[in-house]
Protein backbone atom coordinates (compact mmCIF):
# COMPACT_ATOMS: atom_id res chain seq x y z
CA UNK A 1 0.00 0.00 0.00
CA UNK A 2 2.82 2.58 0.63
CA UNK A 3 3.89 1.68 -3.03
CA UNK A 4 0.56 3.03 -4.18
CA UNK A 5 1.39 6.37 -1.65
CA UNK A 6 5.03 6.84 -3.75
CA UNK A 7 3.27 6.00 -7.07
CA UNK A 8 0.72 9.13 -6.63
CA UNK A 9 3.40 11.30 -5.01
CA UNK A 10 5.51 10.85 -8.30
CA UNK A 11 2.50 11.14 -10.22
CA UNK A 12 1.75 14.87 -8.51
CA UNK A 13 5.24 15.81 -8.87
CA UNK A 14 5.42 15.08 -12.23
CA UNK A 15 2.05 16.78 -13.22
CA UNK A 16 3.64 19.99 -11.49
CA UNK A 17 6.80 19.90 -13.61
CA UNK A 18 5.03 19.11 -17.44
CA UNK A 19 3.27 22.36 -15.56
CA UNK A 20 6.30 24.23 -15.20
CA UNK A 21 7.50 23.15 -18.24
CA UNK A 22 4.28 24.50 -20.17
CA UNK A 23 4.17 27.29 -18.71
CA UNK A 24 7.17 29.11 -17.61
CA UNK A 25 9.58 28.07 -21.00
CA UNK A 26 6.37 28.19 -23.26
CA UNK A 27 6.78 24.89 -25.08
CA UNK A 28 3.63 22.53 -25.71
CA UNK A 29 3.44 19.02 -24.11
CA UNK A 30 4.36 16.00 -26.59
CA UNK A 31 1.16 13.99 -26.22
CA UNK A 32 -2.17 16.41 -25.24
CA UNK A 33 -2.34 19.87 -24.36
CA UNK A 34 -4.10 19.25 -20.86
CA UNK A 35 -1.26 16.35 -20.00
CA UNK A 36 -0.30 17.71 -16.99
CA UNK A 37 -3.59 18.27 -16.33
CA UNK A 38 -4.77 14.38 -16.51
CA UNK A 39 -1.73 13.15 -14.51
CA UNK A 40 -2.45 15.57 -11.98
CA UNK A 41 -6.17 14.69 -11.49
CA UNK A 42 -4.73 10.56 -11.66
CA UNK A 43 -2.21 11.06 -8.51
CA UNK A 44 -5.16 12.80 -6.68
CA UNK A 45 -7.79 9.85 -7.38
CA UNK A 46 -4.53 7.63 -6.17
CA UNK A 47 -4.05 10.08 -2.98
CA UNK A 48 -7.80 9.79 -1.93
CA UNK A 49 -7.60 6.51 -2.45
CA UNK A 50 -4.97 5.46 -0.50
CA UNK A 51 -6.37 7.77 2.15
CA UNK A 52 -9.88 6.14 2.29
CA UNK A 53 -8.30 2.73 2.05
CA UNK A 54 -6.02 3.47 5.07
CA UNK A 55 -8.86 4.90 6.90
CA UNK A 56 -11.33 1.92 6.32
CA UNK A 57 -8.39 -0.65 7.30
CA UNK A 58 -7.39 1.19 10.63
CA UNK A 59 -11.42 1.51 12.19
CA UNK A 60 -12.24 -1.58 10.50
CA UNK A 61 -9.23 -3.79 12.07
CA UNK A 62 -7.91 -4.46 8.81
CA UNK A 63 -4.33 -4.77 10.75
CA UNK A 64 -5.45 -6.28 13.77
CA UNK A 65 -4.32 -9.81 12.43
CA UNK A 66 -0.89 -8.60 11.55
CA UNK A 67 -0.81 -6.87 14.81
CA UNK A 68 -1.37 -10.11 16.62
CA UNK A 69 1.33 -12.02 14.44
CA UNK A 70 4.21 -11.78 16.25
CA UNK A 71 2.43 -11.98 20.00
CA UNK A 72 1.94 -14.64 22.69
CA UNK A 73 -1.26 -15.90 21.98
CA UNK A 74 -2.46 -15.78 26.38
CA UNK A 75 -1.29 -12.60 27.22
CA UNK A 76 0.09 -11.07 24.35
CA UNK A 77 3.28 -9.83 25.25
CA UNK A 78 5.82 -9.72 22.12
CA UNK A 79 7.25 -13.12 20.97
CA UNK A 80 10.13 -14.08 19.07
CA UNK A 81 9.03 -15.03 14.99
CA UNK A 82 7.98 -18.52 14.54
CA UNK A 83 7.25 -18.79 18.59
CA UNK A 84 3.43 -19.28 19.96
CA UNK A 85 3.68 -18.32 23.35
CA UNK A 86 6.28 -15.94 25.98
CA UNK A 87 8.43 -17.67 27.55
CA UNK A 88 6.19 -18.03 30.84
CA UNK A 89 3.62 -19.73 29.06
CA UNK A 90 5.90 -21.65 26.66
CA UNK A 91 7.36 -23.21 30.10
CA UNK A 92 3.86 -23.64 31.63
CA UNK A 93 2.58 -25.59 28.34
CA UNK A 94 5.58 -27.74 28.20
CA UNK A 95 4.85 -28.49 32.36
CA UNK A 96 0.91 -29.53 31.06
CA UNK A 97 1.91 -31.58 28.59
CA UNK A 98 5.12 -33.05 30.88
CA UNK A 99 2.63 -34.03 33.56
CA UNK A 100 -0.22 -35.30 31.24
CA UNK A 101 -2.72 -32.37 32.87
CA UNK A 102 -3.38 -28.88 34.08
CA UNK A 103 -1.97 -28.38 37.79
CA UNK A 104 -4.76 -26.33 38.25
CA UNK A 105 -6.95 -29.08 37.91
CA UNK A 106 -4.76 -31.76 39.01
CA UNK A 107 -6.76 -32.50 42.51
CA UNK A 108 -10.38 -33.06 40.31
């Protein structure tokens, strides 16, 4: 998505200097008269939409799941990459399945 963010910034910045071009050394542009023009209105449709789209995905939790990637899945506290769980839990997991039950609910 940043891509698209670059691709319309480029896209403004060149509209402005076919503008310059144009008008300041009084030359025409090579394919339309209104080139500048159309690029410029293209990198603003980009700009809004990269805009909406970033809105939407933030209120909408369209980065919640890549949020959670890289966390312990019980308490959520940063992991390592390729790891489930911190290393309290990773050592309480490996105690359940060691002992063949929950301690908690080893007296049942």
């Amino acid at each position: 998505m940043l891509s698209f963010l670059k691709t319309s910034l480029i896209l403004l910045a060149l509209s402005f200097a076919l503008w310059f071009y144009e008008h300041d050394f009084n030359h025409s542009l090579p394919i339309h008269d209104d080139l500048d023009v159309w690029i410029a209105y293209l990198g603003g449709v980009m700009m809004v939409v990269f805009v909406i789209t970033s809105v939407f995905s933030r209120f909408m939790g369209g980065t919640a799941k890549w949020r959670r990637k890289y966390r312990c899945i019980r308490c959520g506290a940063k992991i390592k990459k390729n790891e489930m769980y911190c290393e309290k839990h990773k050592n309480e997991i490996a105690d359940q399945y060691l002992h063949g039950r929950n301690p908690e609910h080893a007296g049942r």
